[in-house]
N, C-alpha and C. Protein backbone atom coordinates (compact mmCIF):
# COMPACT_ATOMS: atom_id res chain seq x y z
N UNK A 1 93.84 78.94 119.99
CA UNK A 1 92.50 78.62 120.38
C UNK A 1 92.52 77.99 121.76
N UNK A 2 91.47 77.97 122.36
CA UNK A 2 91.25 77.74 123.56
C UNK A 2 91.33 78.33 124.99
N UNK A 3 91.46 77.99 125.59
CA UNK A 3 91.26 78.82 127.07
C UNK A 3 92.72 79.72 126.79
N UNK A 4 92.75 80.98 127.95
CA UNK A 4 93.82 81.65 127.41
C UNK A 4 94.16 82.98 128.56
N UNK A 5 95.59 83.73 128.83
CA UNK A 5 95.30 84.38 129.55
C UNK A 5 94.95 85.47 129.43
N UNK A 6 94.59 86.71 129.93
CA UNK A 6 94.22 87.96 129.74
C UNK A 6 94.83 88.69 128.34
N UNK A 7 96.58 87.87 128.47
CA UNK A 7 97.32 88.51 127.73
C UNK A 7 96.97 88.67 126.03
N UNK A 8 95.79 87.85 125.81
CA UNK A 8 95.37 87.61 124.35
C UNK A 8 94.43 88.84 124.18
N UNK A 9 94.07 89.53 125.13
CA UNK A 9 92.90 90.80 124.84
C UNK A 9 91.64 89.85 124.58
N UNK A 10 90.97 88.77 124.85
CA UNK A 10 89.88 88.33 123.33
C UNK A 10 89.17 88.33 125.27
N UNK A 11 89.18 89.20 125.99
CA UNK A 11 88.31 89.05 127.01
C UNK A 11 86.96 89.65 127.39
N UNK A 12 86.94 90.06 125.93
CA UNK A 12 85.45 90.46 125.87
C UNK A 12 85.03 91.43 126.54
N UNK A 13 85.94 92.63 126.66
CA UNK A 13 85.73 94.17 127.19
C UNK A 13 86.00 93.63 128.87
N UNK A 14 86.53 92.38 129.23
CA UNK A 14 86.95 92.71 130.54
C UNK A 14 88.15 93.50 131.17
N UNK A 15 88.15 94.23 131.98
CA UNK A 15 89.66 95.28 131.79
C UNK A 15 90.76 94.63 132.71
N UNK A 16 91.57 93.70 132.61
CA UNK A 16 92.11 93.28 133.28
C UNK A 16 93.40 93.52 133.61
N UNK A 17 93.82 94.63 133.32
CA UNK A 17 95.17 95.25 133.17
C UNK A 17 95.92 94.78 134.29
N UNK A 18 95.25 94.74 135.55
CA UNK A 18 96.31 94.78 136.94
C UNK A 18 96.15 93.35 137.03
N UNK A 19 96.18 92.38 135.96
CA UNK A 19 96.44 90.93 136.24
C UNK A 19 97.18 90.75 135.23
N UNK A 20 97.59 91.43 134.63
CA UNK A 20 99.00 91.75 133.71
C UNK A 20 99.64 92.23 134.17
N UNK A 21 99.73 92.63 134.99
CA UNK A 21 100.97 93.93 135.77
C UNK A 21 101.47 92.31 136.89
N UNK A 22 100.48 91.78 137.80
CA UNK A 22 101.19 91.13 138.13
C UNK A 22 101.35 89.78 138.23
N UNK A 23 100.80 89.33 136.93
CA UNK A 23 101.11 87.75 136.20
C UNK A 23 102.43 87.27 136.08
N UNK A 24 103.76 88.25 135.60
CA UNK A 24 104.88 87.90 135.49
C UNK A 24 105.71 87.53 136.31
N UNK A 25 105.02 87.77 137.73
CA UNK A 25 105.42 87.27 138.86
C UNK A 25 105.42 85.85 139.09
N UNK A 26 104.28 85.33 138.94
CA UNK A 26 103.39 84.62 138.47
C UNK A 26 104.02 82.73 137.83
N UNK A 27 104.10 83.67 136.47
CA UNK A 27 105.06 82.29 135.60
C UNK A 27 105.22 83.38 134.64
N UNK A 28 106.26 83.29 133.67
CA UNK A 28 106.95 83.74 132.21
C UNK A 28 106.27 84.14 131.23
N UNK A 29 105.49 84.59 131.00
CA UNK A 29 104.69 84.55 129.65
C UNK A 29 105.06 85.61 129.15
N UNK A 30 106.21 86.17 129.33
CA UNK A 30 106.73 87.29 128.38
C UNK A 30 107.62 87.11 127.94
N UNK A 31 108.22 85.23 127.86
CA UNK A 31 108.80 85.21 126.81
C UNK A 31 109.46 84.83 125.61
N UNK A 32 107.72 85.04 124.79
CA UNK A 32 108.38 85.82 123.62
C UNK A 32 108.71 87.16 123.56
N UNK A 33 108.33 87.54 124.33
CA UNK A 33 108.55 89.19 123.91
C UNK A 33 110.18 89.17 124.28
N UNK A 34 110.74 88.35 125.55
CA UNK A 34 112.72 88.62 125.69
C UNK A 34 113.20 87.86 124.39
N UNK A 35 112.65 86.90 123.55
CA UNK A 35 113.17 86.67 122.56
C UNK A 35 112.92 87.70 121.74
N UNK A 36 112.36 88.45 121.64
CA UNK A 36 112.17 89.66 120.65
C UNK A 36 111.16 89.37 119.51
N UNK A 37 110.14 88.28 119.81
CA UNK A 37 108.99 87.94 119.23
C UNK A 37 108.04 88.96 119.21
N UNK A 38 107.04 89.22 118.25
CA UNK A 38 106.01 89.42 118.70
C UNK A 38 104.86 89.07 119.31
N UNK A 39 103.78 89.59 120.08
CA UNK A 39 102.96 89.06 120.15
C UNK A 39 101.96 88.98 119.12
N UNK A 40 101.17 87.73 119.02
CA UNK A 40 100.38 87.55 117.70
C UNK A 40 99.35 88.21 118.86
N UNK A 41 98.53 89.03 117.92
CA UNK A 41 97.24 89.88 117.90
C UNK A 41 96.78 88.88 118.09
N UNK A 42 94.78 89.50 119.35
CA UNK A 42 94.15 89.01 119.25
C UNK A 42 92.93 89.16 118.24
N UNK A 43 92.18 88.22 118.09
CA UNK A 43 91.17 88.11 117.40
C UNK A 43 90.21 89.26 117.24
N UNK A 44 89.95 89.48 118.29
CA UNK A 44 89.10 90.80 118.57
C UNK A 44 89.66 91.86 118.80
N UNK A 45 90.62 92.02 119.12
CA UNK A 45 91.42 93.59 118.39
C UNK A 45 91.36 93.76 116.96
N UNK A 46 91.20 92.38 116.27
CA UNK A 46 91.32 93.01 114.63
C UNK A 46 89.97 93.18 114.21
N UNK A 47 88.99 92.01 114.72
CA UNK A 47 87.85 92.51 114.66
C UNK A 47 87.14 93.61 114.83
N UNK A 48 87.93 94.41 115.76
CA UNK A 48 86.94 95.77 116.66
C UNK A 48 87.40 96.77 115.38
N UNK A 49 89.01 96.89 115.04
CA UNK A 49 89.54 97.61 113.99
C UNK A 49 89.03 97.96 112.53
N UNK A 50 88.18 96.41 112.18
CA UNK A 50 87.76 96.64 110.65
C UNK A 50 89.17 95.75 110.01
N UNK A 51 90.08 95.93 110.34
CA UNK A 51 91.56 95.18 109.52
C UNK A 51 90.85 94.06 108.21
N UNK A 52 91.68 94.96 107.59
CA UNK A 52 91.46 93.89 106.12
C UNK A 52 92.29 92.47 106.69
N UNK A 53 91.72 91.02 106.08
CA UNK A 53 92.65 89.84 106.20
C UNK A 53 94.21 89.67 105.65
N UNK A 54 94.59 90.62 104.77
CA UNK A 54 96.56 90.88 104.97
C UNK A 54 96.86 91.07 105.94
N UNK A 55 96.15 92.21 107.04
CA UNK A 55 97.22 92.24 107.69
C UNK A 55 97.20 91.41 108.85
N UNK A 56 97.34 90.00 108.72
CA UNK A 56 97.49 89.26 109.86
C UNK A 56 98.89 88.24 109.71
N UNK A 57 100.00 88.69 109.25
CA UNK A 57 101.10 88.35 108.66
C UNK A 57 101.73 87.48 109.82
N UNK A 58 101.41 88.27 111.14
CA UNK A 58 102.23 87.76 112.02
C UNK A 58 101.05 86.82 113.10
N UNK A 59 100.48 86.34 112.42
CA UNK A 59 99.16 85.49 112.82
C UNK A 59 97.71 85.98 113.77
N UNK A 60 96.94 85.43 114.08
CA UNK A 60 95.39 85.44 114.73
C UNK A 60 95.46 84.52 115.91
N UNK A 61 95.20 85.36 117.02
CA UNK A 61 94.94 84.47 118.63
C UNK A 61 93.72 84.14 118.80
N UNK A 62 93.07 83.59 118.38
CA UNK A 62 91.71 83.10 118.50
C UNK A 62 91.43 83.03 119.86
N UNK A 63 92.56 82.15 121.07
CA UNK A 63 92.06 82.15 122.31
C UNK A 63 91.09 83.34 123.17
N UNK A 64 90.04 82.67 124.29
CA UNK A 64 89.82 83.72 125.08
C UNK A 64 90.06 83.10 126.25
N UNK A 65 89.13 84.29 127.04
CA UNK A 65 90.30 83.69 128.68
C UNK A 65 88.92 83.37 129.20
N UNK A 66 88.86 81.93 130.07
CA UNK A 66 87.76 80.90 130.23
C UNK A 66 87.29 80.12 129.87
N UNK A 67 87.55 80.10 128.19
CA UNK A 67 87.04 79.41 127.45
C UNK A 67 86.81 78.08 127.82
N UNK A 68 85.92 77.34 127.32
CA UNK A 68 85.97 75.65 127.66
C UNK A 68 85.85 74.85 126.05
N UNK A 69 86.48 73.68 126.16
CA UNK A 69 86.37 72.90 125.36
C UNK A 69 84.58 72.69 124.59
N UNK A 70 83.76 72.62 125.67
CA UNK A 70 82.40 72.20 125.05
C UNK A 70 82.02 73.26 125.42
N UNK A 71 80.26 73.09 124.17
CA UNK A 71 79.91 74.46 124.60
C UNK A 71 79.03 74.62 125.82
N UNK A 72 78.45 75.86 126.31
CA UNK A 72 77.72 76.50 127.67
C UNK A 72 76.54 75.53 127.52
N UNK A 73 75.97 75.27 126.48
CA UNK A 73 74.82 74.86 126.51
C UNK A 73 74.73 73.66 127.10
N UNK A 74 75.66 72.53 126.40
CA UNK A 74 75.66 71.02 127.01
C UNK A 74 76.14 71.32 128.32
N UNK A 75 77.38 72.53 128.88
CA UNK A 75 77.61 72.14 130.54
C UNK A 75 76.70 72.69 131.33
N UNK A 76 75.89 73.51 130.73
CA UNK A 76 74.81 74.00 131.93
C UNK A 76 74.10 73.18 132.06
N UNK A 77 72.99 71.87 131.13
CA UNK A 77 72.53 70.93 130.96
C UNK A 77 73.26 70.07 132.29
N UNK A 78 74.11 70.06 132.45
CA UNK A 78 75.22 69.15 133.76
C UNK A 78 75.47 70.23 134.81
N UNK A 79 74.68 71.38 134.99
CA UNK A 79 74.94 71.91 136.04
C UNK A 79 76.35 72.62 136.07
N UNK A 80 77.24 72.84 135.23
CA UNK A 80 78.26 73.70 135.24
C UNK A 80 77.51 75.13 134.33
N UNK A 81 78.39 76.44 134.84
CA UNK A 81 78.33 77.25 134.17
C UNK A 81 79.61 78.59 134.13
N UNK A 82 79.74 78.76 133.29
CA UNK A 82 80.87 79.51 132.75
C UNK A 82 80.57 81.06 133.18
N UNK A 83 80.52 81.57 134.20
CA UNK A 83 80.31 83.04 134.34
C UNK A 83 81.67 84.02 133.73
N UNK A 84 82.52 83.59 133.31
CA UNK A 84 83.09 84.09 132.80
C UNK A 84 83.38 84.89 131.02
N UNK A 85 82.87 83.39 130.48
CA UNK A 85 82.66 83.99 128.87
C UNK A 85 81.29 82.74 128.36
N UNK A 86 81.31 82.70 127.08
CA UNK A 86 80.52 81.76 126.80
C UNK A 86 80.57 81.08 125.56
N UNK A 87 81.78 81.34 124.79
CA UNK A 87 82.95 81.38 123.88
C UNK A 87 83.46 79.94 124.04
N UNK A 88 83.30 79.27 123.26
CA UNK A 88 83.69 77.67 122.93
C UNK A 88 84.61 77.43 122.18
N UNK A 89 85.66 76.11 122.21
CA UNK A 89 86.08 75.46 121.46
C UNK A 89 85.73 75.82 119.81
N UNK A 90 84.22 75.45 119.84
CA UNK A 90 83.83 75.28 118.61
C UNK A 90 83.46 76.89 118.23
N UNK A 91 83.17 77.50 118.92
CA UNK A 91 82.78 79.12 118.66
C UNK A 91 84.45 79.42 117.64
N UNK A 92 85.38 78.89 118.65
CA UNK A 92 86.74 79.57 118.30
C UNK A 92 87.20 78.81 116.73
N UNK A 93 87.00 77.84 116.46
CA UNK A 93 86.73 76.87 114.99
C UNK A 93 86.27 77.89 114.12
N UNK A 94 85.07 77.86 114.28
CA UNK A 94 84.44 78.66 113.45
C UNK A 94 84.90 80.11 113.35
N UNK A 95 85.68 80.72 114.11
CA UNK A 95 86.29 81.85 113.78
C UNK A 95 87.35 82.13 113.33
N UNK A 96 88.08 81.11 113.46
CA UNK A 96 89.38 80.42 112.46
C UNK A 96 88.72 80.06 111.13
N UNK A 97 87.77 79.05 111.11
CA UNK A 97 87.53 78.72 109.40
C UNK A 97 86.97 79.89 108.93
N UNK A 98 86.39 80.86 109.43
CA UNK A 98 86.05 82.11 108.18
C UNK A 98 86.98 82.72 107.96
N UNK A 99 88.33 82.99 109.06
CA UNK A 99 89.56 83.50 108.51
C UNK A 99 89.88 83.06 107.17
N UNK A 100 89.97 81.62 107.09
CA UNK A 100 90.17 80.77 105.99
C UNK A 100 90.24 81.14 104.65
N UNK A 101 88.72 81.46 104.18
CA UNK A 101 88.18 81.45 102.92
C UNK A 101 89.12 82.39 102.67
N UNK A 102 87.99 84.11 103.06
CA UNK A 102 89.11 85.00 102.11
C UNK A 102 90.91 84.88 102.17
N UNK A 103 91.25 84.03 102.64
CA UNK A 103 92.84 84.31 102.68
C UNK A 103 93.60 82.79 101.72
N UNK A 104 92.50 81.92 101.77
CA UNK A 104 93.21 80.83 100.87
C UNK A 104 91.76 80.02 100.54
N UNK A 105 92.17 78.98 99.28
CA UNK A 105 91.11 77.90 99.17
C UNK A 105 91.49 77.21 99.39
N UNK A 106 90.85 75.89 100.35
CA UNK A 106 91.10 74.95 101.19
C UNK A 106 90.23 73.77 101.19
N UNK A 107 90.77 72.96 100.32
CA UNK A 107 89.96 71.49 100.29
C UNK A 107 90.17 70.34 101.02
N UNK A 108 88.94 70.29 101.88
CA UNK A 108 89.27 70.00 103.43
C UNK A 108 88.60 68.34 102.51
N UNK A 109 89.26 67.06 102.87
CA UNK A 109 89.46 65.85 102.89
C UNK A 109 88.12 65.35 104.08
N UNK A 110 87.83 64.63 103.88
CA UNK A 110 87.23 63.61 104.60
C UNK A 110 88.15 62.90 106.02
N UNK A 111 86.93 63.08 107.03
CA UNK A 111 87.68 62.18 108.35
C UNK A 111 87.32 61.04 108.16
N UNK A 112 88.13 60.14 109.11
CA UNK A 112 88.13 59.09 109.50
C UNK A 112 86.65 58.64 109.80
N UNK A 113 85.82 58.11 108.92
CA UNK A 113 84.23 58.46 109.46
C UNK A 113 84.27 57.06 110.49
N UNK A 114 85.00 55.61 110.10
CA UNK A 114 84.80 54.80 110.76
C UNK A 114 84.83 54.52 112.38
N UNK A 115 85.59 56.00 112.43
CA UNK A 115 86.30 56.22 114.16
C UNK A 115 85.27 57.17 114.66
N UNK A 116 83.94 57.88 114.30
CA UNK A 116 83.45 58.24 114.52
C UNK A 116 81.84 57.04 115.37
N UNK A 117 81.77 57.79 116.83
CA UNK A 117 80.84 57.42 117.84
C UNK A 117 79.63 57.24 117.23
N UNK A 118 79.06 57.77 116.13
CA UNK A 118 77.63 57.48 115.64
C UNK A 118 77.53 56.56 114.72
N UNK A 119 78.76 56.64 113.80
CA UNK A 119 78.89 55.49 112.95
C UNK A 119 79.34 54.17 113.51
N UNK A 120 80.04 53.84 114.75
CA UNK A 120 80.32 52.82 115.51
C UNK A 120 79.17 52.15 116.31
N UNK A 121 78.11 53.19 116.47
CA UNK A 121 76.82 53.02 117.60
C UNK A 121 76.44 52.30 116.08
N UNK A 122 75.65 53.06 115.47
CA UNK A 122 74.99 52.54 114.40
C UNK A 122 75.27 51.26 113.88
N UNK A 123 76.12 51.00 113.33
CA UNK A 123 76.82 49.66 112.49
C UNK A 123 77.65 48.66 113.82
N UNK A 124 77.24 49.03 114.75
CA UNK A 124 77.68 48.13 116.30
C UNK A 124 77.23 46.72 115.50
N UNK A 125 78.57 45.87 115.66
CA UNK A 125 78.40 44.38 115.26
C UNK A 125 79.48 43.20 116.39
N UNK A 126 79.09 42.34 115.83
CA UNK A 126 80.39 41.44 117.04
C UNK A 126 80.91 40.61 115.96
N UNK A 127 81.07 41.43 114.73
CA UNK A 127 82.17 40.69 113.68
C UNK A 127 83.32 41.14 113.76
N UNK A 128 84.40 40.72 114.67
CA UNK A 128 85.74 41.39 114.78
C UNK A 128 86.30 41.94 113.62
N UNK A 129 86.09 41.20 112.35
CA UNK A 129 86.84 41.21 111.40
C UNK A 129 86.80 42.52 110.62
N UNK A 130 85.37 43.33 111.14
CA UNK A 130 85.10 44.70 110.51
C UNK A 130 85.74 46.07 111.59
N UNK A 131 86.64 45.53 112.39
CA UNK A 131 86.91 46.29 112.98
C UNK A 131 88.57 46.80 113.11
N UNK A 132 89.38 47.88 112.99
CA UNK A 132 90.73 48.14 112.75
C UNK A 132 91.48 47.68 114.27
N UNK A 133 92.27 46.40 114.75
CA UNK A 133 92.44 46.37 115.77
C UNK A 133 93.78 47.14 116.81
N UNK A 134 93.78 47.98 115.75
CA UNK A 134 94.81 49.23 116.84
C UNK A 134 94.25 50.85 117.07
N UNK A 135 92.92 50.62 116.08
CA UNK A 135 92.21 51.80 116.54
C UNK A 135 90.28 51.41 117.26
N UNK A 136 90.25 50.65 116.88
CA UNK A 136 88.79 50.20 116.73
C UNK A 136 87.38 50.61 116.15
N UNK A 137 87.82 51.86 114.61
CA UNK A 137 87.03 51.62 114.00
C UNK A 137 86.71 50.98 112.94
N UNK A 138 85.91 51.48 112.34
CA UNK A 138 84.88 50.18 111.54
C UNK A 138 85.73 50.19 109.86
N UNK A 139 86.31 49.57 109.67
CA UNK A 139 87.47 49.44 108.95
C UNK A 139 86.71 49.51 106.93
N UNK A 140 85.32 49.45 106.84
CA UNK A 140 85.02 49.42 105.75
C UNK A 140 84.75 50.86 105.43
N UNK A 141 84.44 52.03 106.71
CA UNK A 141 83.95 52.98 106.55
C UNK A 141 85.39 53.85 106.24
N UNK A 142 86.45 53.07 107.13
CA UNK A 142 87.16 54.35 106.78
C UNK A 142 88.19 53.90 105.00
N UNK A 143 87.57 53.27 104.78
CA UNK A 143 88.02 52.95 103.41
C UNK A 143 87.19 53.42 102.38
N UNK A 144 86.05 53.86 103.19
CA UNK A 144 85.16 54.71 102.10
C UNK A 144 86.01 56.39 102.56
N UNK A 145 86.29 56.43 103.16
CA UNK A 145 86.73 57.90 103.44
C UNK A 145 87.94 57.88 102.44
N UNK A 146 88.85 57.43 102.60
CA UNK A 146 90.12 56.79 101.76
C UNK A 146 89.89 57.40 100.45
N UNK A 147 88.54 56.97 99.88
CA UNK A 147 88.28 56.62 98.31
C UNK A 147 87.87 57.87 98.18
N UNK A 148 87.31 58.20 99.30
CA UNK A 148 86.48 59.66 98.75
C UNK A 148 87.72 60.96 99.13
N UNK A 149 88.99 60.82 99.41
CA UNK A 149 89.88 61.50 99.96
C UNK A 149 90.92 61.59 98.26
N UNK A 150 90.76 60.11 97.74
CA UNK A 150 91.40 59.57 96.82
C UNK A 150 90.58 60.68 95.75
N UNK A 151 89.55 60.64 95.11
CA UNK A 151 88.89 60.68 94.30
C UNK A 151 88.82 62.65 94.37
N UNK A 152 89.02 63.27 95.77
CA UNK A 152 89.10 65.19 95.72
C UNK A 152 90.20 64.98 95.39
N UNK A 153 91.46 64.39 95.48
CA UNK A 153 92.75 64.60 95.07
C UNK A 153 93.06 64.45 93.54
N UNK A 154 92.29 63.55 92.95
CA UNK A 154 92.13 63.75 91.83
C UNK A 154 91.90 65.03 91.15
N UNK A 155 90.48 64.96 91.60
CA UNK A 155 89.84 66.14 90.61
C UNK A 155 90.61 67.36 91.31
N UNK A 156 91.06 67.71 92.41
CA UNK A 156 92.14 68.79 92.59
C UNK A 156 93.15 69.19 91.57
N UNK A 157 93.65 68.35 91.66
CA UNK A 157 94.81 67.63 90.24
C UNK A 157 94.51 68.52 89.14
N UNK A 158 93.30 67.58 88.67
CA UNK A 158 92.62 68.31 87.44
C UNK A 158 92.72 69.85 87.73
N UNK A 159 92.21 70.40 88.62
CA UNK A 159 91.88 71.80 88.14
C UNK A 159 93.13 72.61 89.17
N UNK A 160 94.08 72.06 89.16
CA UNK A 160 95.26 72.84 89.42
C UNK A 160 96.01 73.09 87.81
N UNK A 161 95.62 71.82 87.39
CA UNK A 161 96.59 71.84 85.96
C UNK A 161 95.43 73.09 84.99
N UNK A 162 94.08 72.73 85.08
CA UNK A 162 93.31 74.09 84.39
C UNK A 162 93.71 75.47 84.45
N UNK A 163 94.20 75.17 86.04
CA UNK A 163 94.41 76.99 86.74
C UNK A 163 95.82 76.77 87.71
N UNK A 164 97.12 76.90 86.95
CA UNK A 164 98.08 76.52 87.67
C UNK A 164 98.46 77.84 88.22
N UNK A 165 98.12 79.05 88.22
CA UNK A 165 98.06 80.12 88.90
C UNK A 165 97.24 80.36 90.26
N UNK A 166 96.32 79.11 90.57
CA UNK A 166 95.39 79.53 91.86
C UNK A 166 96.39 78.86 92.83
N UNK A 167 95.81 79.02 94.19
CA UNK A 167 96.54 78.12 95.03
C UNK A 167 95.74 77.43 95.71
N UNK A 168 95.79 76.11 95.20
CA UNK A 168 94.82 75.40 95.88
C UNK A 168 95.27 74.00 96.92
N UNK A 169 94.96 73.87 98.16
CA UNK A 169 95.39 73.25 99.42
C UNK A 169 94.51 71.93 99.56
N UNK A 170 94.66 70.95 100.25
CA UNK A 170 93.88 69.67 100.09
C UNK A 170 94.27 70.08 101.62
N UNK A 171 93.68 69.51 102.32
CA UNK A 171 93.93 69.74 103.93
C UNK A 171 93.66 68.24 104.10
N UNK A 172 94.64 67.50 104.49
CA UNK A 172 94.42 65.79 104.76
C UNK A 172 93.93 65.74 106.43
N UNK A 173 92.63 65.85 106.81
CA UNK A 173 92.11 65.46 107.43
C UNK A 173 92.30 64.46 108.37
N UNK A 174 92.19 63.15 107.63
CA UNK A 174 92.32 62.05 107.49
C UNK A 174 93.17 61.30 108.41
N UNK A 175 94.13 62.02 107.76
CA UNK A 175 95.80 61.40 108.09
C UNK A 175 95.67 61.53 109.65
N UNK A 176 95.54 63.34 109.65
CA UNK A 176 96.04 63.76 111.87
C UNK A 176 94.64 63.70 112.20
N UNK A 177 93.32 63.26 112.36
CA UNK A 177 92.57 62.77 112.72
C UNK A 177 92.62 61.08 113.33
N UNK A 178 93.27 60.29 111.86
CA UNK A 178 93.55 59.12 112.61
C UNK A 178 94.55 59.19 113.25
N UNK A 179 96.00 59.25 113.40
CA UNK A 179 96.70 60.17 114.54
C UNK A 179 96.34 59.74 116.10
N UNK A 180 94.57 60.30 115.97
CA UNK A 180 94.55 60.53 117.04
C UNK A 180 94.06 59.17 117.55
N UNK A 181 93.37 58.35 117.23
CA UNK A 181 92.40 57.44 117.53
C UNK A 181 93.60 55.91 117.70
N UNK A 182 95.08 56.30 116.77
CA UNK A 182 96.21 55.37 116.49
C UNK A 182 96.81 55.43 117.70
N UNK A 183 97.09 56.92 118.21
CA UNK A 183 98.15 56.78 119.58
C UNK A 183 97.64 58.05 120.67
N UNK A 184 96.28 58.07 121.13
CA UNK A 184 95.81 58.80 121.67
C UNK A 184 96.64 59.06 122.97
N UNK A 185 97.47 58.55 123.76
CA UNK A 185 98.27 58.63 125.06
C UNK A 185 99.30 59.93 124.47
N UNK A 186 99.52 59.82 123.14
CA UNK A 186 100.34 61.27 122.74
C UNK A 186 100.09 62.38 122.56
N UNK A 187 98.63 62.27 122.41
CA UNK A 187 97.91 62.99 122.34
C UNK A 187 97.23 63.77 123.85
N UNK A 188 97.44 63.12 124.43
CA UNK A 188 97.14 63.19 126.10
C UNK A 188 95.79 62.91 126.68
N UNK A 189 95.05 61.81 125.92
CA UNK A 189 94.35 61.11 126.32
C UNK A 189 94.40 59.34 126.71
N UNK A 190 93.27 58.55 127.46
CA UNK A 190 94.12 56.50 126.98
C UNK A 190 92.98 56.21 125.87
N UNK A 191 91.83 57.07 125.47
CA UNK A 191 91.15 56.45 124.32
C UNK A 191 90.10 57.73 124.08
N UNK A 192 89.50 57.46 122.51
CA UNK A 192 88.59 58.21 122.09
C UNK A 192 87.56 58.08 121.91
């Protein structure tokens, strides 16, 4: 996901062949192919095909080439504009999570709600004591996340043992969300 070079195809019928011919000049990006990798398909090659969801064994490139983190709408609002694609971050999310369904069930956990900007605006206090002091959110909320993270793992539980033939995934959220807000400089930001 994310911005990407030509080499992913997801360029949206742009024909860019002769910036593949001489990209390798360029910097390396071929190689995986001298390791004898494949390249993972793009998104929209399988899309254009019809391809049933098996055959993506050797994975889905979601990237396109331009892409931006936020979408067109908020940067044109600021006077930027993307003449190139119009294909987001979050466009590319959402084309990953419908991969999702048909290929697995996935019980996505609760975030960190306390580290979240609306819940921090909202419940804004000058009681230090409600606050986590190596991340700085609101330390009661994310203990409601906790409980409610606690409480799908349960009932997961339960109905793995009903149906110990399905395959069913808890996706901890939680955990690499806070991650980020714990040591954001590793992340390659100084705060969130």
């Amino acid at each position: 996901m994310g911005d990407s070079n030509p080499r992913t195809n997801n360029s949206l019928g742009i024909q860019m062949d002769w910036f593949k011919e001489i990209l390798p000049y360029f910097c390396n990006i071929s190689s995986t192919e001298s390791l004898g990798l494949p390249l993972v398909r793009p998104y929209f090659e399988i899309l254009n095909v019809n391809e049933t969801v098996h055959n993506f064994e050797q994975g889905v490139n979601f990237a396109v080439v331009g892409a931006t983190a936020l979408d067109t709408d908020f940067l044109e609002q600021m006077g930027h504009y993307n003449e190139f694609t119009n294909y987001s971050l979050r466009i590319q999310v959402d084309w990953f999570k419908g991969m999702l369904s048909p290929l697995c069930n996935t019980a996505s956990g609760n975030f960190p709600i306390g580290c979240l900007p609306t819940y921090l605006t909202f419940y804004e206090g000058s009681d230090e004591s409600e606050y986590d002091p190596s991340t700085g959110c609101l330390t009661w909320l994310n203990k409601f996340s906790e409980y409610h993270n606690e409480q799908l793992q349960i009932k997961l539980s339960q109905i793995r043992s009903l149906h110990p033939h399905a395959n069913i995934i808890y996706g901890d959220v939680y955990s690499a969300t806070l991650q980020l807000y714990q040591s954001p400089k590793q992340f390659g930001t100084t705060s969130l």
